[in-house]
C-alpha atoms as a PDB file:
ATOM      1  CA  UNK A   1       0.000   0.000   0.000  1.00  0.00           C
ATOM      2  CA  UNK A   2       1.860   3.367  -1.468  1.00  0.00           C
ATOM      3  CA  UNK A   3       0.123   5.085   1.881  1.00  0.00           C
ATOM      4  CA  UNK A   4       2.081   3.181   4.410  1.00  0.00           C
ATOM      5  CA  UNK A   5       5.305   3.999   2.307  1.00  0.00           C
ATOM      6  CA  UNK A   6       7.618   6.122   4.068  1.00  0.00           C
ATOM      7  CA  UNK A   7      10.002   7.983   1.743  1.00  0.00           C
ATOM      8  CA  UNK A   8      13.682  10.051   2.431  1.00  0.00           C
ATOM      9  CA  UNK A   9      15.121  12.593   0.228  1.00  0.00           C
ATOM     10  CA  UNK A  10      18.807  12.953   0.777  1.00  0.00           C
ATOM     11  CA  UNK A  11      21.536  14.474  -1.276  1.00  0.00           C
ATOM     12  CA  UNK A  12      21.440  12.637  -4.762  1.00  0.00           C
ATOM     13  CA  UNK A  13      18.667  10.059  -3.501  1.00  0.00           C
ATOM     14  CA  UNK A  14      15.984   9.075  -2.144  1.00  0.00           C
ATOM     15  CA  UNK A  15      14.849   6.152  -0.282  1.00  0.00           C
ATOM     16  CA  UNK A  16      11.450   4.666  -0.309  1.00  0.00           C
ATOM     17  CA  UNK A  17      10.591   1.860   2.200  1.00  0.00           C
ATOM     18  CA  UNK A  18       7.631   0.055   1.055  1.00  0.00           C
ATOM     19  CA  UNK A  19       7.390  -1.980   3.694  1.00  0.00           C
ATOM     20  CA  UNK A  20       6.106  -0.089   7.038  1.00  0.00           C
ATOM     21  CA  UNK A  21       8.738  -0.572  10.209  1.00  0.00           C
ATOM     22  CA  UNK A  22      10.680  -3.362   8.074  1.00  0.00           C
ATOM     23  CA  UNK A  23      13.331  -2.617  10.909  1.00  0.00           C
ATOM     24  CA  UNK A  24      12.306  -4.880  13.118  1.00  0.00           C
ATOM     25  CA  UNK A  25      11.740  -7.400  10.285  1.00  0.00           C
ATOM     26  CA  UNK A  26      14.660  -9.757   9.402  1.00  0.00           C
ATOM     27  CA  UNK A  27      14.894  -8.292   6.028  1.00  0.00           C
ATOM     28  CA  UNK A  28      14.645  -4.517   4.743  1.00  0.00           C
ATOM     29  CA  UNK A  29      12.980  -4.012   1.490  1.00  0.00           C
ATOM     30  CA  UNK A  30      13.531  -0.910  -0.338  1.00  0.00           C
ATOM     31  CA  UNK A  31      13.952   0.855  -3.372  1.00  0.00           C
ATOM     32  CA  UNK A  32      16.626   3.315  -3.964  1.00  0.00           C
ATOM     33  CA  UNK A  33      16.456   6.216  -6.515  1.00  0.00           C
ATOM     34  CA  UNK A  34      20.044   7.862  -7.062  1.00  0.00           C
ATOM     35  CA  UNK A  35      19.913  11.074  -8.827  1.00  0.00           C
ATOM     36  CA  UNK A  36      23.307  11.383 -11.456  1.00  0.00           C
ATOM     37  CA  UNK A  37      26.190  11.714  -9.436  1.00  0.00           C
ATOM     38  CA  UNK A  38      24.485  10.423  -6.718  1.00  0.00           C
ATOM     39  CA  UNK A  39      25.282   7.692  -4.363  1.00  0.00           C
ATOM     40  CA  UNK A  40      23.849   6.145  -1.615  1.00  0.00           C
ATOM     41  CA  UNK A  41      25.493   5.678   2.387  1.00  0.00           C
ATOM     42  CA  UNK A  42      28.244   2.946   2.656  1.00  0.00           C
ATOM     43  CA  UNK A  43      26.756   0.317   4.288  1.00  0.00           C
ATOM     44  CA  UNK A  44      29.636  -0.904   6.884  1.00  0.00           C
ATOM     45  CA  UNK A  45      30.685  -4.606   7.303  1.00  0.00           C
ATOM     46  CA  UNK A  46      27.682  -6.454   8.791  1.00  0.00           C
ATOM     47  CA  UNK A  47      26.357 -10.091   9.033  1.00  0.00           C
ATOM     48  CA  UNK A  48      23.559 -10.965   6.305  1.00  0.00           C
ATOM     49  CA  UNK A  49      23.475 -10.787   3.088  1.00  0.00           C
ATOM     50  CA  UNK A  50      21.947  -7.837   0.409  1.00  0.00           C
ATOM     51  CA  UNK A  51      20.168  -8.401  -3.244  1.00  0.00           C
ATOM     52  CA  UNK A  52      19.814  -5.691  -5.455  1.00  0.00           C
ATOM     53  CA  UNK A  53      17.540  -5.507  -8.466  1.00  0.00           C
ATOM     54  CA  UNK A  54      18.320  -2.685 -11.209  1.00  0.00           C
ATOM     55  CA  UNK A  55      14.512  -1.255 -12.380  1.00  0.00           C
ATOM     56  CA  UNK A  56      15.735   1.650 -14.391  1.00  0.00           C
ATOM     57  CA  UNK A  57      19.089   2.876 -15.063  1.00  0.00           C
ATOM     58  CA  UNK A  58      22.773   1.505 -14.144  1.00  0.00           C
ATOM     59  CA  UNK A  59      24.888   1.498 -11.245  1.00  0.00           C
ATOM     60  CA  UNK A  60      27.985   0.648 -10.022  1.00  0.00           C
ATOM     61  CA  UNK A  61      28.444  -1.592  -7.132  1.00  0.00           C
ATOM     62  CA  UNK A  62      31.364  -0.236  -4.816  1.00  0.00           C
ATOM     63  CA  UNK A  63      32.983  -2.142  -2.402  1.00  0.00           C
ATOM     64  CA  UNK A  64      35.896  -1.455  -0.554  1.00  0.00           C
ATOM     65  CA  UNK A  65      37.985  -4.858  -1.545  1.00  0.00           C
ATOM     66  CA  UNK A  66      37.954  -3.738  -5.183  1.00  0.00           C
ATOM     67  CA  UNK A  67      39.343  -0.753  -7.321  1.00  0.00           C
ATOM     68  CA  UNK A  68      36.468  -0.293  -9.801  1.00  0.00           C
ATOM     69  CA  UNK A  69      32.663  -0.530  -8.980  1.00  0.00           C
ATOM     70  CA  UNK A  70      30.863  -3.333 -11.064  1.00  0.00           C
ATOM     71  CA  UNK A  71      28.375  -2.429 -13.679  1.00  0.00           C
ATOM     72  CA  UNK A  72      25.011  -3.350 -12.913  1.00  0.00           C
ATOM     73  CA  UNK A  73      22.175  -2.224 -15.347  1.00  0.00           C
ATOM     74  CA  UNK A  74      18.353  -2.337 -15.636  1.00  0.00           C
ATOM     75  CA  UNK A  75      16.911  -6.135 -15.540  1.00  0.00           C
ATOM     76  CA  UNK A  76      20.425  -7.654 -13.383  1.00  0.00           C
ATOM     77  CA  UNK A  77      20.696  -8.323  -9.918  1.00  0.00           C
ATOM     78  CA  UNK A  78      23.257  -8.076  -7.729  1.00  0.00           C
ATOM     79  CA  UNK A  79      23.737 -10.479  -4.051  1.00  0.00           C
ATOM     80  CA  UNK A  80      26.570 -10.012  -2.245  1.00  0.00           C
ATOM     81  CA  UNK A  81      27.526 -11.074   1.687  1.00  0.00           C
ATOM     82  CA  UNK A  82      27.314  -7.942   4.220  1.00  0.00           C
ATOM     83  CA  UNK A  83      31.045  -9.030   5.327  1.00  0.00           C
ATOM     84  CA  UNK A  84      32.569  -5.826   3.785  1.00  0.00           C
ATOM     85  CA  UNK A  85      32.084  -2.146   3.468  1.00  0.00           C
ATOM     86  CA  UNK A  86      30.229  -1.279   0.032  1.00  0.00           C
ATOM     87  CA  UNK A  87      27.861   1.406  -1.749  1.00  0.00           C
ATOM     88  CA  UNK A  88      26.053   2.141  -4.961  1.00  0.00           C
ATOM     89  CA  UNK A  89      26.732   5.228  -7.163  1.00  0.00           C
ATOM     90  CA  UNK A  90      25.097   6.437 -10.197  1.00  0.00           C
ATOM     91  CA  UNK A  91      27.810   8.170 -13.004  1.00  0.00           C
ATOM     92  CA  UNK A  92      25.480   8.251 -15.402  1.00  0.00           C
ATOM     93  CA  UNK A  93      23.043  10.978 -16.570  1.00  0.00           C
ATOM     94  CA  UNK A  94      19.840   9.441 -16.143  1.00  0.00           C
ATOM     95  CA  UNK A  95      18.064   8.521 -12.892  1.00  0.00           C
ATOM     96  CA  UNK A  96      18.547   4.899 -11.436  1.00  0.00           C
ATOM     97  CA  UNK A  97      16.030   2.771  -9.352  1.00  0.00           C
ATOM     98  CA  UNK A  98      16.957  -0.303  -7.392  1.00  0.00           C
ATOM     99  CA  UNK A  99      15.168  -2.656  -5.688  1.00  0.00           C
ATOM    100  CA  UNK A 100      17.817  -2.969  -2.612  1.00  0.00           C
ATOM    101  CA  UNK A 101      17.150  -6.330   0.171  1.00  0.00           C
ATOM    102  CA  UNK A 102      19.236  -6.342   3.014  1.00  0.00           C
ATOM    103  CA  UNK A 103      18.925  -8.654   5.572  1.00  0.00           C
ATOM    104  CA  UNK A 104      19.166  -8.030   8.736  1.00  0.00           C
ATOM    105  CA  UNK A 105      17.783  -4.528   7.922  1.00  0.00           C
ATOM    106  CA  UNK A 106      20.985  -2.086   7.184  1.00  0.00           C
ATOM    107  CA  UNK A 107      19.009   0.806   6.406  1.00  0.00           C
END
């Protein structure tokens, strides 16, 4: 229901929860709208494990064992273990929206 969505504008994106108080859930669901140039918080090393799911646009994932971010554009998915610090950034000139899972909740 869009009118139990809670929604956070920050520099470069915004964050819409779609699931009310998913906090105290054991997984976060959320999508994630990065503005070009934008980029959303590191998430720091944590136990769990995240899936992403590209809607519109491209990203890059970031994390901090690797030099370049990986590519990941509309219709891929990206899963990856909380064990290290990472982020999503948008270089591109066009809005991106992802469909970001994190469990336990990270957001």
């Amino acid at each position: 229901n869009s009118a139990d969505e809670f929604t956070d504008e920050q520099d470069g994106q915004t964050i819409h929860w779609i699931i009310p108080n998913a906090q105290k859930n054991d997984m976060e669901p959320l999508v994630l709208e990065l503005l070009p140039g934008g980029r959303s918080k590191t998430i720091e090393p944590h136990e769990g494990e995240e899936f992403g799911y590209v809607l519109s646009g491209r990203i890059l994932l970031c994390r901090s064992d690797r030099k370049k971010g990986m590519p990941v554009r509309k219709g891929e998915v990206f899963y990856l273990r909380g064990n290290e610090s990472h982020y999503l950034e948008n270089n591109t000139s066009q809005t991106a929206k992802v469909l970001w899972i994190s469990t336990p909740p990270a957001f």
